[in-house]
C-alpha atoms as a PDB file:
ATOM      1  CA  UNK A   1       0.000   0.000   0.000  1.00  0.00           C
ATOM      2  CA  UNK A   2       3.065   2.644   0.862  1.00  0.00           C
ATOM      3  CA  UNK A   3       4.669   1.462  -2.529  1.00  0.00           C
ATOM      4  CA  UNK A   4       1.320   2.161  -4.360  1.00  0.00           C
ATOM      5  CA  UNK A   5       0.981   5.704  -2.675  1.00  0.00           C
ATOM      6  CA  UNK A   6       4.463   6.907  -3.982  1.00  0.00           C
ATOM      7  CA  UNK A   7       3.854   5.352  -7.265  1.00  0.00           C
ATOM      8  CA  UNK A   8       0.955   7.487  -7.250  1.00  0.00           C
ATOM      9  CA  UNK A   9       2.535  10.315  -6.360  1.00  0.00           C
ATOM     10  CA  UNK A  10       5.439   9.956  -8.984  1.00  0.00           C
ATOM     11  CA  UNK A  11       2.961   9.159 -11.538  1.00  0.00           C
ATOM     12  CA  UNK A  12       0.429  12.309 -11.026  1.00  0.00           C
ATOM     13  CA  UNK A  13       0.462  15.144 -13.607  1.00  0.00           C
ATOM     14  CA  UNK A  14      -0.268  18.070 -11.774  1.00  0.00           C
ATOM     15  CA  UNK A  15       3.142  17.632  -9.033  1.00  0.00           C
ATOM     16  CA  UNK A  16       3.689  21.213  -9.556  1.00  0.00           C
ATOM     17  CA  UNK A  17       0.301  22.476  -8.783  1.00  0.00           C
ATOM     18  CA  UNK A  18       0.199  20.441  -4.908  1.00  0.00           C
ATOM     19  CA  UNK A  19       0.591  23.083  -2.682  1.00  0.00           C
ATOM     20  CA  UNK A  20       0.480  20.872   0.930  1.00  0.00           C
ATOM     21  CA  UNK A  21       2.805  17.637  -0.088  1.00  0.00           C
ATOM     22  CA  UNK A  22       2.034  15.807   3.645  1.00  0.00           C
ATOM     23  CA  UNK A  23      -1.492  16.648   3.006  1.00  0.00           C
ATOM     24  CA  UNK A  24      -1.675  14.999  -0.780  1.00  0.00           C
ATOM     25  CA  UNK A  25       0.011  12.475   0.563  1.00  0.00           C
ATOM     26  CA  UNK A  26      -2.560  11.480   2.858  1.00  0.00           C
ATOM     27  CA  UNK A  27      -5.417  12.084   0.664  1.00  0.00           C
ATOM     28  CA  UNK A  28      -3.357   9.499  -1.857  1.00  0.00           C
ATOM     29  CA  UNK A  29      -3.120   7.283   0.705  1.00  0.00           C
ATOM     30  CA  UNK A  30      -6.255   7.184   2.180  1.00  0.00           C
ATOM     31  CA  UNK A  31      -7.775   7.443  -1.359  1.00  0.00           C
ATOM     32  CA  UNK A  32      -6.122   3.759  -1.948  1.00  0.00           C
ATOM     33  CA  UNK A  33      -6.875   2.611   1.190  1.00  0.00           C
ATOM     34  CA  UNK A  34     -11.165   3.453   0.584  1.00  0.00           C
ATOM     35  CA  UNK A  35     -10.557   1.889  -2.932  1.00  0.00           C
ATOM     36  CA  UNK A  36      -8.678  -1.629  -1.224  1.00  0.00           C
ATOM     37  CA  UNK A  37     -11.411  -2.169   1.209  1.00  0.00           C
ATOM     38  CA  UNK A  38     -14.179  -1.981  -1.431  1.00  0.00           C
ATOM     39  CA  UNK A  39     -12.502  -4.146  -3.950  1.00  0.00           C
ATOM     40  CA  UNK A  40     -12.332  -6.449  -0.754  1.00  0.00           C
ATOM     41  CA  UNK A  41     -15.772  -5.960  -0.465  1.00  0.00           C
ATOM     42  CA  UNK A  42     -17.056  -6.520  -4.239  1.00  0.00           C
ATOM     43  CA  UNK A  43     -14.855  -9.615  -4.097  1.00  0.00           C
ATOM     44  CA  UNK A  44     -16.321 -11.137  -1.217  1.00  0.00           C
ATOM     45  CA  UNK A  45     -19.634 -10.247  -2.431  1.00  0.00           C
ATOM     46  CA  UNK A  46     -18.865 -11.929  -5.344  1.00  0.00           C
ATOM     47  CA  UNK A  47     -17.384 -15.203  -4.123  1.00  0.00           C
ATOM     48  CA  UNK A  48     -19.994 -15.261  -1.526  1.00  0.00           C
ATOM     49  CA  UNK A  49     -18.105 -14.400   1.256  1.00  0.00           C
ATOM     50  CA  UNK A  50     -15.444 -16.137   3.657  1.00  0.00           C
ATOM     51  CA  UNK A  51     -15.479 -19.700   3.790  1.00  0.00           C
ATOM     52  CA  UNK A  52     -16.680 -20.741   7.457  1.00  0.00           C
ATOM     53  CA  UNK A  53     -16.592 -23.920   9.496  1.00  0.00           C
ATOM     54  CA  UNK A  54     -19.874 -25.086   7.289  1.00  0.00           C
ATOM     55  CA  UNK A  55     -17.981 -25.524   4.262  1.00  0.00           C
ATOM     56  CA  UNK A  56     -15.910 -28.052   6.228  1.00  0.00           C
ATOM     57  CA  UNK A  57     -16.622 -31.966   5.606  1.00  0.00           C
ATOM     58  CA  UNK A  58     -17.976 -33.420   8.792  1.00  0.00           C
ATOM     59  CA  UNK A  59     -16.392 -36.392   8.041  1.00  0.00           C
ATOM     60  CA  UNK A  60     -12.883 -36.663  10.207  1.00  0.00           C
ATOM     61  CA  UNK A  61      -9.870 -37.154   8.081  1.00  0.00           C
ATOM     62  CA  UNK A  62      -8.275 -40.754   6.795  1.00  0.00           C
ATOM     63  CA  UNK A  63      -5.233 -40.155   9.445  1.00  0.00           C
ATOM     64  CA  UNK A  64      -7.284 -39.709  11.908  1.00  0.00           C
ATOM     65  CA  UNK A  65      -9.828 -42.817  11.635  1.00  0.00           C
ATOM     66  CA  UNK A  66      -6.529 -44.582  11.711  1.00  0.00           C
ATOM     67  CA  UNK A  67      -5.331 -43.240  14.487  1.00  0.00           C
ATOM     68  CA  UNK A  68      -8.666 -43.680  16.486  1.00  0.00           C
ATOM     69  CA  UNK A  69      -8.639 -47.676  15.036  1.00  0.00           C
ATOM     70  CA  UNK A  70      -5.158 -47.848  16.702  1.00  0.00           C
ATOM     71  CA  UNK A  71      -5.821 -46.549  19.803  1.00  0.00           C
ATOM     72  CA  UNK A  72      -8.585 -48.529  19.782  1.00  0.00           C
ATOM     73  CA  UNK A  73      -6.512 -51.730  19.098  1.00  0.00           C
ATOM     74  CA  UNK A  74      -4.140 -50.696  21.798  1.00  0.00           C
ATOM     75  CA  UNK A  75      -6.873 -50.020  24.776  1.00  0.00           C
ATOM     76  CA  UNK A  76      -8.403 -53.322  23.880  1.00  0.00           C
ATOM     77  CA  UNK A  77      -4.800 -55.153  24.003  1.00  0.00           C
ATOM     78  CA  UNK A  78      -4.417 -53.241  26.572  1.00  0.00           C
ATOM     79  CA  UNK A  79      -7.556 -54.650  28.681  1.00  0.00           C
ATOM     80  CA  UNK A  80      -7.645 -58.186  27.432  1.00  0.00           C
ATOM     81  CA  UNK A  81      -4.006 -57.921  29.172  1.00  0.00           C
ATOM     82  CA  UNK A  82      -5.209 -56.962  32.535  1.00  0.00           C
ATOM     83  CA  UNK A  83      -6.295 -59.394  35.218  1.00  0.00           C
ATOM     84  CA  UNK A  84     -10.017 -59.987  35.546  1.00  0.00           C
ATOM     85  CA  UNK A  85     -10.982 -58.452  38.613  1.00  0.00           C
ATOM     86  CA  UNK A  86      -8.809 -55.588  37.675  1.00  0.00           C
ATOM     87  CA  UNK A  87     -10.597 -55.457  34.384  1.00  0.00           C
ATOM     88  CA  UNK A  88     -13.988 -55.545  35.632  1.00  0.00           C
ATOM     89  CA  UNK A  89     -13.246 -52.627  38.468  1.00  0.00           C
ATOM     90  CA  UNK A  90     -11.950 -50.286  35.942  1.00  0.00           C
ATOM     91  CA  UNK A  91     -14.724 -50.805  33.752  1.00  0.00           C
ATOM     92  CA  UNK A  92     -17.295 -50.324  36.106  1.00  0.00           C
ATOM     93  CA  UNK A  93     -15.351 -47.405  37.010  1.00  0.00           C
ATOM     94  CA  UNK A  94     -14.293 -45.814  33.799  1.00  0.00           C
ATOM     95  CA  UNK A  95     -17.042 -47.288  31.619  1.00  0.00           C
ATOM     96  CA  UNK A  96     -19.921 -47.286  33.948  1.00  0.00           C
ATOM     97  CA  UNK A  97     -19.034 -44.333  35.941  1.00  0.00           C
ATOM     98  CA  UNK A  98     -19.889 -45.809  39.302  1.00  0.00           C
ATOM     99  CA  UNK A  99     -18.586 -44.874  42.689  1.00  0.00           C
ATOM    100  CA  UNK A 100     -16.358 -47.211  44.777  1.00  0.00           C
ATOM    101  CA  UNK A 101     -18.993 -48.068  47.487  1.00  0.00           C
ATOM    102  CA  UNK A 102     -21.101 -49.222  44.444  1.00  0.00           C
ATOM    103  CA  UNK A 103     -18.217 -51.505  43.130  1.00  0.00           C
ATOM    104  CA  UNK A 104     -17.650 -52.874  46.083  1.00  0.00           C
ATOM    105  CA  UNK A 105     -20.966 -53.396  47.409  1.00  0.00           C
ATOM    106  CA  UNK A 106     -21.755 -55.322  43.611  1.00  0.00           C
ATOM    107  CA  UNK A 107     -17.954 -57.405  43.878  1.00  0.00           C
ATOM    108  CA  UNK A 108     -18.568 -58.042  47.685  1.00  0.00           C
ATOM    109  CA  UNK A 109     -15.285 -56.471  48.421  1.00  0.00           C
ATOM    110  CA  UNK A 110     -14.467 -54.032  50.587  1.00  0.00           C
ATOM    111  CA  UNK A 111     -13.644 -50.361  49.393  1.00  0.00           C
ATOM    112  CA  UNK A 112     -10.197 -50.108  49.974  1.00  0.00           C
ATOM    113  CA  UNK A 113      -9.324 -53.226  47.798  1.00  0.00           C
ATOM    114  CA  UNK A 114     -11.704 -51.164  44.915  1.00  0.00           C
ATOM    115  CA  UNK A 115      -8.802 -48.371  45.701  1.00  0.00           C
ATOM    116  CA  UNK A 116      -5.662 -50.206  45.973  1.00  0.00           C
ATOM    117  CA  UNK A 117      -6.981 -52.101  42.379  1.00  0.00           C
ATOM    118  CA  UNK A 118      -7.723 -48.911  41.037  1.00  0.00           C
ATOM    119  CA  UNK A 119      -4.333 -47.291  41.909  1.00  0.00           C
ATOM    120  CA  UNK A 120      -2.754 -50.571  40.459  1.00  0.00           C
ATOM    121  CA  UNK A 121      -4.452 -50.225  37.342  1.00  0.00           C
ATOM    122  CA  UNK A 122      -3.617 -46.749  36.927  1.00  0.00           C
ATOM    123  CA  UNK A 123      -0.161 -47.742  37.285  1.00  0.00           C
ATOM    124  CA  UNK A 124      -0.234 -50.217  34.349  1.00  0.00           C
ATOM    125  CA  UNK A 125      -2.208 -47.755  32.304  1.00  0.00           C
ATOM    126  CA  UNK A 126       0.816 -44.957  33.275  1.00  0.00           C
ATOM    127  CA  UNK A 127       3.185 -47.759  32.113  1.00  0.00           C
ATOM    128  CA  UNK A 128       1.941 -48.610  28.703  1.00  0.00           C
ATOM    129  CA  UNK A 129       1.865 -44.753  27.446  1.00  0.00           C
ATOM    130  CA  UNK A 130      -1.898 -44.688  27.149  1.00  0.00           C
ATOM    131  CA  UNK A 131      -3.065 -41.626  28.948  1.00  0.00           C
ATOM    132  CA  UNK A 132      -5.908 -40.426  26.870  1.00  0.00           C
ATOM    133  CA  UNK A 133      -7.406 -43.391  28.297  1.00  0.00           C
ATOM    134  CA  UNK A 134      -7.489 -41.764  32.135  1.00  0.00           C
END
């Protein structure tokens, strides 16, 4: 936009005839300034605008339904590798969302051992770099 005001300027005719030079420069450059923003504003009229988040396909992308098949993979390997009982109390905890009275009460154990498997698991889960699982 500076470049375009002194081309102006060393373009115009009349140089000899401006009697205020800071003051024709201005009016230059805010003359190219009004004429940018309403070529911006034909154009976007034209192409209907700024593309927005609806013009984006819903649809996640190929490297990441591979990535969420992976994970998956690994949380199930993950699981299947975990001792029953520690299995079923993370599930009910994770999965289910239940409290550890609940477990307990519904495993007949008491609530520490619902903590202490708990804490266990989380340790294996720590171990085997799957966090997003927590």
């Amino acid at each position: 936009m500076l470049q375009d005001t002194f081309l102006h300027i060393a373009e115009y005719a009349g140089q000899d005839a401006i009697t205020n030079c800071r003051a024709f420069l201005y009016r230059v450059a805010g003359n190219l300034a009004l004429d940018y923003l309403r070529s911006q504003a034909r154009q976007q009229s034209r192409d209907g605008g700024a593309l927005d988040q609806d013009w984006q396909c819903p649809c996640p992308l190929p490297e990441r339904l591979v990535q969420g098949e992976q994970q998956w993979l690994a949380a199930e390997s993950w699981l299947r590798g975990l001792p029953a009982l520690n299995r079923q109390i993370w599930c009910l905890r994770r999965l289910d969302g239940k409290r550890h009275q609940h477990i307990a009460a519904e495993l007949q154990i008491s609530e520490r051992q619902v903590e202490r498997v708990l804490y266990q698991t989380g340790r294996m889960l720590a171990g085997a770099n799957l966090d997003w699982l927590t």
